[in-house]
Protein backbone atom coordinates (compact mmCIF):
# COMPACT_ATOMS: atom_id res chain seq x y z
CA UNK A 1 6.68 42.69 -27.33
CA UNK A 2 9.15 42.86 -30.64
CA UNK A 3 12.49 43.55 -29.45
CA UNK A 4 14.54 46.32 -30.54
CA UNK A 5 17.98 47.39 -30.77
CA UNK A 6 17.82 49.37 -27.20
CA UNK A 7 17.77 46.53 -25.25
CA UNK A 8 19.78 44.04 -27.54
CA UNK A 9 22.95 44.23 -25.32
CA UNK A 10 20.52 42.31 -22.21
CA UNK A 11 19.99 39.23 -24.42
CA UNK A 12 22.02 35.69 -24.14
CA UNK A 13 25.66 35.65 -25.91
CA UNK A 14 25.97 34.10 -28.78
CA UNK A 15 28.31 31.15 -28.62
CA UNK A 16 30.19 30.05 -31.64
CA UNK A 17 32.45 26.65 -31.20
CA UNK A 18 35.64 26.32 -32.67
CA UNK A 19 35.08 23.32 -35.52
CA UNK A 20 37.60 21.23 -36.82
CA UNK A 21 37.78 22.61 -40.74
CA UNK A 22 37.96 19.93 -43.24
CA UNK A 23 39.35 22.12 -46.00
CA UNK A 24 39.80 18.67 -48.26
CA UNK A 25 36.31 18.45 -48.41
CA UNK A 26 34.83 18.47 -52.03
CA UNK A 27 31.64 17.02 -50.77
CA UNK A 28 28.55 18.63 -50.77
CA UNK A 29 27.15 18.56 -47.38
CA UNK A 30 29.23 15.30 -46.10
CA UNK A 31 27.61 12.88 -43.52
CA UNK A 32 30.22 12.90 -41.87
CA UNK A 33 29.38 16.20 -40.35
CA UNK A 34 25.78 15.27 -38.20
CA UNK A 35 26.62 15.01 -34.68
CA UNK A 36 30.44 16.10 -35.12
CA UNK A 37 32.42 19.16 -35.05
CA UNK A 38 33.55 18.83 -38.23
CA UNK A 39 33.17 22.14 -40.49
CA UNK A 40 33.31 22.89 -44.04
CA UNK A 41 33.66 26.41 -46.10
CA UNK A 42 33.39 26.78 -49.79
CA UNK A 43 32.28 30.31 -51.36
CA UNK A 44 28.21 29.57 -50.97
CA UNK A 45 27.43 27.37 -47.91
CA UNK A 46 29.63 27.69 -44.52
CA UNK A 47 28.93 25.33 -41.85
CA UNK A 48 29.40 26.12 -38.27
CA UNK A 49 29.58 23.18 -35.01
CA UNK A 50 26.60 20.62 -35.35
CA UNK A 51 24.53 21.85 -32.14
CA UNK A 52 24.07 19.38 -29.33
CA UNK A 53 20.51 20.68 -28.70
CA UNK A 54 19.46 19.80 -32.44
CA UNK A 55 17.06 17.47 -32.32
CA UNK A 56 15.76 14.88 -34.75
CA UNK A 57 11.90 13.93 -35.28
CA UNK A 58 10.03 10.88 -37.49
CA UNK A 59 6.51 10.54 -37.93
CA UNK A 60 3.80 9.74 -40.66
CA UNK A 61 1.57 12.82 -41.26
CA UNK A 62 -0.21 11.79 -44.63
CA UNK A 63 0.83 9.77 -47.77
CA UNK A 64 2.09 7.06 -45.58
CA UNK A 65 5.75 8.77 -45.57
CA UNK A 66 7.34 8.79 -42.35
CA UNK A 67 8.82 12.40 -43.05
CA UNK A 68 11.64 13.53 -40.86
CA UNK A 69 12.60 17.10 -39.18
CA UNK A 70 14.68 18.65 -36.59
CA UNK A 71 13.75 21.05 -34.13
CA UNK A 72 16.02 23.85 -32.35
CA UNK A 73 14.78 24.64 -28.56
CA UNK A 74 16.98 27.42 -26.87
CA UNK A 75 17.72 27.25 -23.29
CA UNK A 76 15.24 30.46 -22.60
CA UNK A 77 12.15 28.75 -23.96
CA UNK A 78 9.82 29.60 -21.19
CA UNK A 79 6.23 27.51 -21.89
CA UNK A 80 3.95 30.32 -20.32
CA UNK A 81 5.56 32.93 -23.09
CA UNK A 82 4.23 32.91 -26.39
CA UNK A 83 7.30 32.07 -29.17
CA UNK A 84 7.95 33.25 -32.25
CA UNK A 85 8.50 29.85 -34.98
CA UNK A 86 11.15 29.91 -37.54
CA UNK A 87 10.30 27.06 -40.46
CA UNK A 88 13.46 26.82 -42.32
CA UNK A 89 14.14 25.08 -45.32
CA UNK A 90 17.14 23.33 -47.04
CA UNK A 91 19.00 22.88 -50.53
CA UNK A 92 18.16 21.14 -52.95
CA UNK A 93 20.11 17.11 -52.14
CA UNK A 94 20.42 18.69 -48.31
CA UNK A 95 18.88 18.05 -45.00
CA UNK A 96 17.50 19.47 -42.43
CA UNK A 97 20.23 19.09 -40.07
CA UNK A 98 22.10 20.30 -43.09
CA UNK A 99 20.26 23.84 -43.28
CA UNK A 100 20.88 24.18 -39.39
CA UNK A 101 24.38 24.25 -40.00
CA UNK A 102 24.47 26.48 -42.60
CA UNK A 103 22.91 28.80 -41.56
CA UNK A 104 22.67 30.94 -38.26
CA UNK A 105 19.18 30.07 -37.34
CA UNK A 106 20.35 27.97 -34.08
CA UNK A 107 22.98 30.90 -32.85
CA UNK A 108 20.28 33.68 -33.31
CA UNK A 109 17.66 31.40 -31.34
CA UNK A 110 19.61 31.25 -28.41
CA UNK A 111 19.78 34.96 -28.07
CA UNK A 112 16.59 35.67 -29.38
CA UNK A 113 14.32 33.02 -27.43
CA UNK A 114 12.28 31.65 -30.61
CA UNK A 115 11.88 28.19 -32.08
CA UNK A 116 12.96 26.60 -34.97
CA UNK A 117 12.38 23.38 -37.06
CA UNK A 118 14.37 22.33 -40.01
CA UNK A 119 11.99 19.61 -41.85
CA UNK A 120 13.68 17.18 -44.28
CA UNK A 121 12.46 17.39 -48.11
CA UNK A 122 10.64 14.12 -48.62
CA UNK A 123 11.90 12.67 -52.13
CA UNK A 124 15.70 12.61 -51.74
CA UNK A 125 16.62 15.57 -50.46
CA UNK A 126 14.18 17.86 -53.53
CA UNK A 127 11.43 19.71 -52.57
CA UNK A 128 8.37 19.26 -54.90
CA UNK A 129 8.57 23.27 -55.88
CA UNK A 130 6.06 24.84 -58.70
CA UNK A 131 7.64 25.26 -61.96
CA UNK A 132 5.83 26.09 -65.11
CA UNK A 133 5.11 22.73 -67.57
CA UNK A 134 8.03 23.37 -70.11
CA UNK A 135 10.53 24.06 -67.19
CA UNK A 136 9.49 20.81 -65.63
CA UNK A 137 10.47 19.21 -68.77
CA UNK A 138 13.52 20.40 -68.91
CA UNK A 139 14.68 19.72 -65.49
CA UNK A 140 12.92 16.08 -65.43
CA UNK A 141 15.74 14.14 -64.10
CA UNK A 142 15.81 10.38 -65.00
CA UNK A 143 18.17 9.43 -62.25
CA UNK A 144 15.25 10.72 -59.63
CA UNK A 145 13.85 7.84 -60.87
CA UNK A 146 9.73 8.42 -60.43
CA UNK A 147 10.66 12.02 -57.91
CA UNK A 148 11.00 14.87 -60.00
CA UNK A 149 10.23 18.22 -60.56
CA UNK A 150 7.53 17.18 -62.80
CA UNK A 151 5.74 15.48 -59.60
CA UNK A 152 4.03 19.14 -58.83
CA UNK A 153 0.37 17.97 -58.63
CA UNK A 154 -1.86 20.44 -60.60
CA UNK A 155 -3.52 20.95 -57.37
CA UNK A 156 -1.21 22.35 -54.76
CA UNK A 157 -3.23 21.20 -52.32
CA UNK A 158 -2.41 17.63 -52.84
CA UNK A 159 1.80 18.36 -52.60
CA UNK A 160 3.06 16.21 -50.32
CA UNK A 161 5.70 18.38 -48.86
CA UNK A 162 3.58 21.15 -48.42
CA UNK A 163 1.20 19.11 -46.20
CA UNK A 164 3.79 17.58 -44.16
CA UNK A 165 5.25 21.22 -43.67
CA UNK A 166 2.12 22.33 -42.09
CA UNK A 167 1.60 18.89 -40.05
CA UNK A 168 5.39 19.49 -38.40
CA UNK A 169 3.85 23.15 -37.58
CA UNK A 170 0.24 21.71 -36.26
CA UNK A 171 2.97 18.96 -34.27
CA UNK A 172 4.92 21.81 -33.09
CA UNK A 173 2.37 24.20 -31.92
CA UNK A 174 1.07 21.02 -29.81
CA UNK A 175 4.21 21.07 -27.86
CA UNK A 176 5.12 24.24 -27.69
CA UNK A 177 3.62 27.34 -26.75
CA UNK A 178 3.53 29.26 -30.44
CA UNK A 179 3.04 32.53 -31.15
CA UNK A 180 0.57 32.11 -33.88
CA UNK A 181 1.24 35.89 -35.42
CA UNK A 182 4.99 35.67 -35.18
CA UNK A 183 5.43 32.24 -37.64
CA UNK A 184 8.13 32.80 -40.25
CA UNK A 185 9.96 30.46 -43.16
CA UNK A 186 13.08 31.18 -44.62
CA UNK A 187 14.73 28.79 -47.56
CA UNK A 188 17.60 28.40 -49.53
CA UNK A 189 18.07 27.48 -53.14
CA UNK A 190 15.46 24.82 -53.51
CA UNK A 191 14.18 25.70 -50.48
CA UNK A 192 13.20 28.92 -51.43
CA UNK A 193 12.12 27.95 -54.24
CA UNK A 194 9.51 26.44 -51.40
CA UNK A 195 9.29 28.99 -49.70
CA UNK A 196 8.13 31.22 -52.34
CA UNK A 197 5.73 28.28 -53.47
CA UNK A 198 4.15 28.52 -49.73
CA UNK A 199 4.11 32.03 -49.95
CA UNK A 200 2.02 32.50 -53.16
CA UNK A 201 -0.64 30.48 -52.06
CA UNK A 202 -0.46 30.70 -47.80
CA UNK A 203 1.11 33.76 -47.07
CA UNK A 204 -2.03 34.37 -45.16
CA UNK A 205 -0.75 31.87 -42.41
CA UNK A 206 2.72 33.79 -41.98
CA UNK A 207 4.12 36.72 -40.98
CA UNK A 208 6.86 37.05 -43.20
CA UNK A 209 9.25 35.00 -45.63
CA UNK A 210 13.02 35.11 -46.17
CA UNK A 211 14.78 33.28 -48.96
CA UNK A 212 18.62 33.22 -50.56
CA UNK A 213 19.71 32.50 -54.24
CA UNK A 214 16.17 30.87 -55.41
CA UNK A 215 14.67 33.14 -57.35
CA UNK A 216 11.33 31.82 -59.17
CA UNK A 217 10.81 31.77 -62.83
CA UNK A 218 8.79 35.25 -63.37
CA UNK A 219 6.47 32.55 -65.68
CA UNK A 220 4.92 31.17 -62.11
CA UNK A 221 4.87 35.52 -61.13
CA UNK A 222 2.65 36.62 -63.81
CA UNK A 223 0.34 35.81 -66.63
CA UNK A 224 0.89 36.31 -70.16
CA UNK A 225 -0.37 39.88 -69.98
CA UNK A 226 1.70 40.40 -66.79
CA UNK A 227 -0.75 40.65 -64.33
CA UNK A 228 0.04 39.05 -60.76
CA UNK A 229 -1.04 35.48 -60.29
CA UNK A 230 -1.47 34.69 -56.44
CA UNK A 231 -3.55 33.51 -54.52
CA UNK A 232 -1.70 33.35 -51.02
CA UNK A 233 -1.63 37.47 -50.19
CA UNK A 234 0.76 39.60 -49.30
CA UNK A 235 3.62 39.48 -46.43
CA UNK A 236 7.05 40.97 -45.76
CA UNK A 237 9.74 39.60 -48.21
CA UNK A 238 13.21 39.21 -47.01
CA UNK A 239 15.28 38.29 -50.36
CA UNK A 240 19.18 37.64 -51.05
CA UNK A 241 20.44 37.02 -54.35
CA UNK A 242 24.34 36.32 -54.84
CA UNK A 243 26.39 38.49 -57.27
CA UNK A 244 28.04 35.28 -58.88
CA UNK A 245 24.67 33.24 -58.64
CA UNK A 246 23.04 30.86 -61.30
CA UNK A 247 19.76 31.08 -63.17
CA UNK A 248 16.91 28.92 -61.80
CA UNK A 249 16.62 25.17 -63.52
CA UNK A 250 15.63 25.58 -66.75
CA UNK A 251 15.47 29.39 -67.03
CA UNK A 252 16.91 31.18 -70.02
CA UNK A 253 16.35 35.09 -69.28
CA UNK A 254 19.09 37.35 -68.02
CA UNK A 255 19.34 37.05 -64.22
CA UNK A 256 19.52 40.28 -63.31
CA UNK A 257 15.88 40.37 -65.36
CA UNK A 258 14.35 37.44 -63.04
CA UNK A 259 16.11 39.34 -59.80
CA UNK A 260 14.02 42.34 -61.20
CA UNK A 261 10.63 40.47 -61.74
CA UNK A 262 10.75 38.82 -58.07
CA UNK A 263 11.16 42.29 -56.51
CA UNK A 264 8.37 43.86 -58.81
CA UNK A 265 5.88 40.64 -58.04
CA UNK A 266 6.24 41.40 -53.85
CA UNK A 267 6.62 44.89 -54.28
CA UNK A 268 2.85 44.69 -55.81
CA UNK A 269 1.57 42.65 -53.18
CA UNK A 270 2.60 44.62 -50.72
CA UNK A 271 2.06 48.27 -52.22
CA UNK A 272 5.43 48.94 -52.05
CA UNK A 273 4.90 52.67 -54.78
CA UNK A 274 8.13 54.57 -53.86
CA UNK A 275 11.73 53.89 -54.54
CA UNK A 276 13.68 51.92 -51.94
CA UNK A 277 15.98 53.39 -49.88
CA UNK A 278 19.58 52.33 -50.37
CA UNK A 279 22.35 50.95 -48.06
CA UNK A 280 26.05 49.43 -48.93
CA UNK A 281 27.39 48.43 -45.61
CA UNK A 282 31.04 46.20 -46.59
CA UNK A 283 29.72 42.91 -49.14
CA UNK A 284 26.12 43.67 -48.02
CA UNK A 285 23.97 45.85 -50.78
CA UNK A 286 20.25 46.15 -49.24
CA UNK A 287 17.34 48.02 -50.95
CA UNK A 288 14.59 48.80 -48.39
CA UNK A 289 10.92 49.07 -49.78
CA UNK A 290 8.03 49.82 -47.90
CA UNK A 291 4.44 49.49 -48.67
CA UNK A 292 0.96 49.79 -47.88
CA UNK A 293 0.26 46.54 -47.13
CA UNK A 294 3.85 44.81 -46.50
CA UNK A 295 7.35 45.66 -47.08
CA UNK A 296 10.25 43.80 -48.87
CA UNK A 297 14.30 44.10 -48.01
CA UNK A 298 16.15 42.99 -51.18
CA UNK A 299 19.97 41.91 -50.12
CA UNK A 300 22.75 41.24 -52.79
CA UNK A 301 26.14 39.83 -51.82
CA UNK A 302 29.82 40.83 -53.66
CA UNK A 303 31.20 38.15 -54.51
CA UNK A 304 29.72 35.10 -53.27
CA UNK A 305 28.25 32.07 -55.58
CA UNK A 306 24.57 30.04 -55.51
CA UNK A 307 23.69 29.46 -52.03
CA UNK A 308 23.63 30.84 -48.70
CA UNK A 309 25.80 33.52 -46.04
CA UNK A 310 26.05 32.19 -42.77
CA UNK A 311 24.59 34.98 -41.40
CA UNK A 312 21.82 35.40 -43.64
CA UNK A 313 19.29 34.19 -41.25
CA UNK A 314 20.69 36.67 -38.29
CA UNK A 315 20.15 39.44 -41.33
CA UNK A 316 16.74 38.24 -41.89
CA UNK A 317 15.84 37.97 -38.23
CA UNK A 318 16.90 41.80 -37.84
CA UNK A 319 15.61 43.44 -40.45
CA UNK A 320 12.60 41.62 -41.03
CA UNK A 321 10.99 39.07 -39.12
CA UNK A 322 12.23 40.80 -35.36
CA UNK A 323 9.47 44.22 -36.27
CA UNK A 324 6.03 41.77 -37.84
CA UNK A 325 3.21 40.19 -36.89
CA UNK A 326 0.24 38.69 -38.34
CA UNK A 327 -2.60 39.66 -36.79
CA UNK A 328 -5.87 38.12 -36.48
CA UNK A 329 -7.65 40.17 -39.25
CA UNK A 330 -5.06 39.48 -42.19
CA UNK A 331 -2.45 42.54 -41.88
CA UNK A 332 0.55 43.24 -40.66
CA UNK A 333 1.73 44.73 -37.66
CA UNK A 334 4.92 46.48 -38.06
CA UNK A 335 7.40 47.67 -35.12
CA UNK A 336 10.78 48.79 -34.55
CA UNK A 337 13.00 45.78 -36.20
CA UNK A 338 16.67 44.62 -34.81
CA UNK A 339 18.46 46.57 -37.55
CA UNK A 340 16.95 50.09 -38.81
CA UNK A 341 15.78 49.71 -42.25
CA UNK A 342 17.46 53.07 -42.56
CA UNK A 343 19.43 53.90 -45.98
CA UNK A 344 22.90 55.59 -45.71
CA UNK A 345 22.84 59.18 -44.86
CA UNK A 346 24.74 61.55 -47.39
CA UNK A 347 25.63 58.67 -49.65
CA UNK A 348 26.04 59.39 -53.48
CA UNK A 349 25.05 57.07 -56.24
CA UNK A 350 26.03 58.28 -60.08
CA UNK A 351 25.37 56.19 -63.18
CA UNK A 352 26.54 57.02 -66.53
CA UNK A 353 24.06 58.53 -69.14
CA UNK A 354 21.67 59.72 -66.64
CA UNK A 355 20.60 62.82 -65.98
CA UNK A 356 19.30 62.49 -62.21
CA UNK A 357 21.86 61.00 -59.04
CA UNK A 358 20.83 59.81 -55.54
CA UNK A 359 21.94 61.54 -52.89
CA UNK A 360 20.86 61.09 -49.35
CA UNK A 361 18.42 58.59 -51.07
CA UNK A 362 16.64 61.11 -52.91
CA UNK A 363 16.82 61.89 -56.68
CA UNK A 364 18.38 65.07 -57.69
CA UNK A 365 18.49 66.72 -60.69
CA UNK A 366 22.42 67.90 -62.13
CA UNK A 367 21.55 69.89 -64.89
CA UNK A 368 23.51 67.63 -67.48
CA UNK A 369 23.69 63.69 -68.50
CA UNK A 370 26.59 62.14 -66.65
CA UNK A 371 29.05 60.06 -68.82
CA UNK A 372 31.80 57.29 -68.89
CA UNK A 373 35.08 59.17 -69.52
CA UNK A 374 38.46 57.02 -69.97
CA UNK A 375 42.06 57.70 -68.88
CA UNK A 376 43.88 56.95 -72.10
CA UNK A 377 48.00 56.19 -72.23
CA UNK A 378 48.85 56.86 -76.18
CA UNK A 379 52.68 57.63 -76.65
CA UNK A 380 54.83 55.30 -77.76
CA UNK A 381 51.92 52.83 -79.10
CA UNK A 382 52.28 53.88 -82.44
CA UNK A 383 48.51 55.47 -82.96
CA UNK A 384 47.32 52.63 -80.52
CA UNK A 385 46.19 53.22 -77.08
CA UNK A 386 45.44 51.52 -73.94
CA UNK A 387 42.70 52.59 -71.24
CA UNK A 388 43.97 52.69 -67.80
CA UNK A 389 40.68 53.96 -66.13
CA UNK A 390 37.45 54.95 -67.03
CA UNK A 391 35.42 57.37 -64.62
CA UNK A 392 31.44 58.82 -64.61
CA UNK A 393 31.53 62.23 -65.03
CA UNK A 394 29.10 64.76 -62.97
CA UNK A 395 28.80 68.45 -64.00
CA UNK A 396 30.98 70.09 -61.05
CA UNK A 397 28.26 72.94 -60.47
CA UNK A 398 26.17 70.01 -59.60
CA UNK A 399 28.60 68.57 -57.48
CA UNK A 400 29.06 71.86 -55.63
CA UNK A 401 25.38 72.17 -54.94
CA UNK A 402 25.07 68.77 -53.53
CA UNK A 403 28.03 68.61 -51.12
CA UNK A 404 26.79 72.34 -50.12
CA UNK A 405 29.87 74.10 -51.47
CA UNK A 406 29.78 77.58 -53.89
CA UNK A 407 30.84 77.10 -57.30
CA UNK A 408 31.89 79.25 -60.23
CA UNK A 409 32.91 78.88 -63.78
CA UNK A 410 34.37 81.05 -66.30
CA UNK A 411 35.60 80.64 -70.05
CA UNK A 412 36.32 76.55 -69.22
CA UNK A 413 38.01 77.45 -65.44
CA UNK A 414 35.70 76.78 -62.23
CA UNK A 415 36.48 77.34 -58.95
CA UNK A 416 35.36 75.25 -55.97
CA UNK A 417 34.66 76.37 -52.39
CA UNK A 418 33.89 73.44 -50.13
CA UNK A 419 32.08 73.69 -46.59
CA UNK A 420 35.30 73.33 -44.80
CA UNK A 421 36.98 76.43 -46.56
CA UNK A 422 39.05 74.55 -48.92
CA UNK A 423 39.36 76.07 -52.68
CA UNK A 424 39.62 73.64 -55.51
CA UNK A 425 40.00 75.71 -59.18
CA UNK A 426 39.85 73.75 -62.09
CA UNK A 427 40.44 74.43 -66.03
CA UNK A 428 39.25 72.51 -69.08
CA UNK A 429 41.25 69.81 -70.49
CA UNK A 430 43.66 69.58 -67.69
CA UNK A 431 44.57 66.59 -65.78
CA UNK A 432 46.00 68.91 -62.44
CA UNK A 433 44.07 71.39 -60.22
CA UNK A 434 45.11 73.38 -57.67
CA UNK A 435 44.07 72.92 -53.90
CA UNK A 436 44.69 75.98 -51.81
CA UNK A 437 46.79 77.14 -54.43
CA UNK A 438 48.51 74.09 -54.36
CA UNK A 439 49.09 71.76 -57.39
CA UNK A 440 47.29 68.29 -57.53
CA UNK A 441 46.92 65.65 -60.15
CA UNK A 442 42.96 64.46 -60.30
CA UNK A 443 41.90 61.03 -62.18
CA UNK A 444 41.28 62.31 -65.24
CA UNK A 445 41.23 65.93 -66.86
CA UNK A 446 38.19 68.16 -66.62
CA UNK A 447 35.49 67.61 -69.65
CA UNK A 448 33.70 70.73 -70.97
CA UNK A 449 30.03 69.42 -72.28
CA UNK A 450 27.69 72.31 -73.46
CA UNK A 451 29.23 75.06 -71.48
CA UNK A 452 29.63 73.36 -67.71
CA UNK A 453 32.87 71.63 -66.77
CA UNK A 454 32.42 68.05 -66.10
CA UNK A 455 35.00 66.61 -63.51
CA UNK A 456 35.27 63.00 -62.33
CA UNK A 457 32.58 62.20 -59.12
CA UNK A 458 34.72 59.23 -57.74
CA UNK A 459 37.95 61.73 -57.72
CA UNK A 460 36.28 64.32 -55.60
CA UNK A 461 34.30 61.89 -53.13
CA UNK A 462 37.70 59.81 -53.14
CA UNK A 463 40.65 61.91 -52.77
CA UNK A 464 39.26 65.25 -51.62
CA UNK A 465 35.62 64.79 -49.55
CA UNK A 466 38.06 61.65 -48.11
CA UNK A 467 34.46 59.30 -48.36
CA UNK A 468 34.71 55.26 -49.59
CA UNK A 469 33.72 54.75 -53.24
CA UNK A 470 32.71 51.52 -54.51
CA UNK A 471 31.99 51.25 -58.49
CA UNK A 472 30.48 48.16 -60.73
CA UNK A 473 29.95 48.49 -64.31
CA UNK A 474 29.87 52.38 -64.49
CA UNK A 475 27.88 52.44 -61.69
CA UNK A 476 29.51 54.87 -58.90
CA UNK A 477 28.53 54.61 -54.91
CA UNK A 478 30.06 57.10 -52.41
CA UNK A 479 29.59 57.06 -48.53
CA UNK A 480 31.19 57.58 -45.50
CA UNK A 481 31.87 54.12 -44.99
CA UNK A 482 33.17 50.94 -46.71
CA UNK A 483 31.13 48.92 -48.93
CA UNK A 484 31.58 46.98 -52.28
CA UNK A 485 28.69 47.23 -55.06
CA UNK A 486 27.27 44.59 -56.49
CA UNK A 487 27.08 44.32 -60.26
CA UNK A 488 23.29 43.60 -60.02
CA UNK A 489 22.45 45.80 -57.57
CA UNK A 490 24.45 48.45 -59.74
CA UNK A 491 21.66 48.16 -62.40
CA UNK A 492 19.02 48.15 -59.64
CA UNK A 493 20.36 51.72 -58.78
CA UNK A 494 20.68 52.65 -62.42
CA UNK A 495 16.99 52.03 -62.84
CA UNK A 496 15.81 53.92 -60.31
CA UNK A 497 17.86 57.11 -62.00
């Protein structure tokens, strides 16, 4: 049975060794690291303690290529249990021992009791991913010498590193007593490039996928007249993308266009019709979307460049892969996951030039189109000026209404009673309000805009409902909690308004 949170506190503890940090390192993914305690960090991929139960594999499954892999078997493994099988894959120029590291995968197997194998890419360290022809071209690297990019077979089927990925799980399943519903694959960079190559043409032998900053050229997604080319079916998506990421090799569109494109090609696999429900919990932005047939969790990251968290793969196991199974017909069996694919309760979200917000992750109508107002210092600049600030602003009667307090508003003055008794009066033009008849500065002055005052929403969540705002390019998120918004997912939440 799929665990839930309830009885997460009777599993194993997770262990986490102290390393010895190599903060000179300017390496990517030095040798020196495989069988040592030797850690690096950089702002994409942090390592944690090579594991002494990691295990290293060789054998020749087709081709003639001895292919290598390495497997990860926790101390609970019981044989007469059925075990749920992680397939995770590395970075581009990794290994497999490499992704272990990097990722959480070993740590969340010990207290979870499943199995994973890390294979090794065959052609030095690239996995032979689907890319459309002119991409190929462009990313056709002469120092690969014959390996490249353009080495994609027109016939999937013939991809060497998609057989030998399937031989290590036929090898694995001989050895091991497998869970065939609960088989999973997560990726990274290249390797989710993979990943999502597998996935478009065998999702049918999964029960779910999980990938970080490898988004796939939208080309590969749809056909010219943007219909869905796949031939694999649907599963459950798990999906991080880094705020400071790159593009994908050879792709010249916006990113936050090909972020968009990847959501909307799962999201129509899985009949995912309604609006996600929204969570900002510290650097983590999530977007839950559920479907008919599967569901997707889209992740974004403040702050972090092209690769992977380290504890993007204990994410993934909670939220996605811990609550599905494949069953024997084709569908999905979903169950109480890890983590509650819950969005934040009484949260506000407030973009400039719309005329809807989110609260409580529904849309609600204000009445009025919210704008970008700015906080201007003039004197003494001799006409010029200089912004200080700039703030959305939300018609206060709308305000009122959502955060349940009475409002009132007469020739340009409005008056504010909040739940908790508290009266706020306010007058056009005016930078200072009064607070229980006391006198208080606000952000910015209050904006009359076709007869309703317009005040600034990040000064009343902030300084007088007391909640954590976050804001990224106009964009304004409120909750009773910390969290930092990314940039990208700022313009996912604008869209939805």
């Amino acid at each position: 049975m799929i665990n839930s949170t309830k009885d997460f506190i009777e599993k194993p503890i997770i262990s986490i060794p102290a390393g010895e940090p190599d903060d000179d390192n300017r390496d990517y993914l030095p040798g020196k690291i495989k069988n040592s305690k030797v850690v690096v960090n950089e702002n994409g991929n942090n390592s944690h303690v090579y594991p002494d139960k990691l295990k290293e594999f060789h054998k020749i499954f087709c081709d003639d290529v001895e292919d290598t892999w390495y497997e990860y078997v926790p101390d609970s493994y019981d044989p007469s249990k059925k075990t749920p099988l992680v397939v995770a894959l590395h970075g581009g120029l990794m290994t497999g021992w490499g992704q272990c590291i990097y990722t959480s995968w070993s740590m969340v197997a010990d207290r979870e009791g499943f199995i994973v194998v890390f294979p090794d890419a065959s052609f030095r360290g690239l996995w032979l991913v689907e890319h459309p022809q002119e991409i190929r071209e462009k990313v056709c690297n002469p120092e690969l010498a014959e390996f490249t990019f353009n080495d994609f077979p027109d016939d999937y089927r013939q991809n060497h590193d998609i057989n030998k990925i399937f031989s290590i799980i036929d090898e694995v399943k001989g050895k091991y007593n497998i869970d065939d519903g609960r088989i999973y694959m997560q990726g990274m960079s290249c390797g989710n490039a993979m990943t999502n190559t597998i996935a478009r043409h065998y999702a049918y032998k999964f029960a779910a996928f999980a990938g970080s900053a490898g988004h796939v050229s939208p080309k590969i997604l749809f056909d010219k007249d943007g219909n869905i080319m796949n031939d694999g079916g649907h599963a459950d998506i798990w999906q991080t993308r880094m705020e400071n990421d790159i593009n994908a090799p050879g792709e010249d569109c916006p990113l936050e266009y090909t972020f968009r494109k990847n959501r909307e090609y799962w999201n129509g696999l899985g009949e995912c019709k309604d609006a996600p429900v929204i969570s900002i919990d510290g650097v983590n932005n999530l977007a839950f979307y559920t479907g008919g047939k599967a569901n997707l969790t889209y992740r974004e990251v403040v702050n972090r460049d092209h690769g992977q968290t380290l504890d993007d793969a204990e994410m993934a196991w909670d939220y996605v892969f811990s609550g599905v199974r494949r069953l024997e017909d084709g569908s999905l069996e979903h169950t109480a996951t890890a983590c509650s694919r819950q969005g934040d309760k009484n949260a506000l979200a407030v973009a400039p030039g719309k005329k809807n917000v989110l609260f409580d992750n529904k849309k609600t109508d204000i009445g009025g189109e919210t704008f970008i107002w700015n906080k201007i210092k003039y004197h003494g600049l001799n006409g010029d000026y200089i912004v200080r600030d700039s703030y959305v602003m939300v018609p206060a009667r709308a305000l009122a209404n959502i955060f349940g307090a009475e409002y009132c508003q007469n020739s340009g003055e409005g008056e504010m009673t909040l739940k908790d008794g508290r009266k706020i009066r306010f007058s056009r033009g005016i930078i200072s309000c009064t607070i229980d008849n006391r006198i208080r500065d606000m952000y910015v002055e209050a904006v009359e805009r076709d007869g309703e005052l317009y005040i600034s929403a990040e000064w009343l969540c902030e300084d007088v409902l007391n909640m954590h705002v976050c804001t990224s390019d106009g964009v304004l998120y409120a909750s009773d909690h910390n969290g930092k918004l990314s940039k990208h997912f700022a313009k996912l939440i604008s869209d939805l308004l």
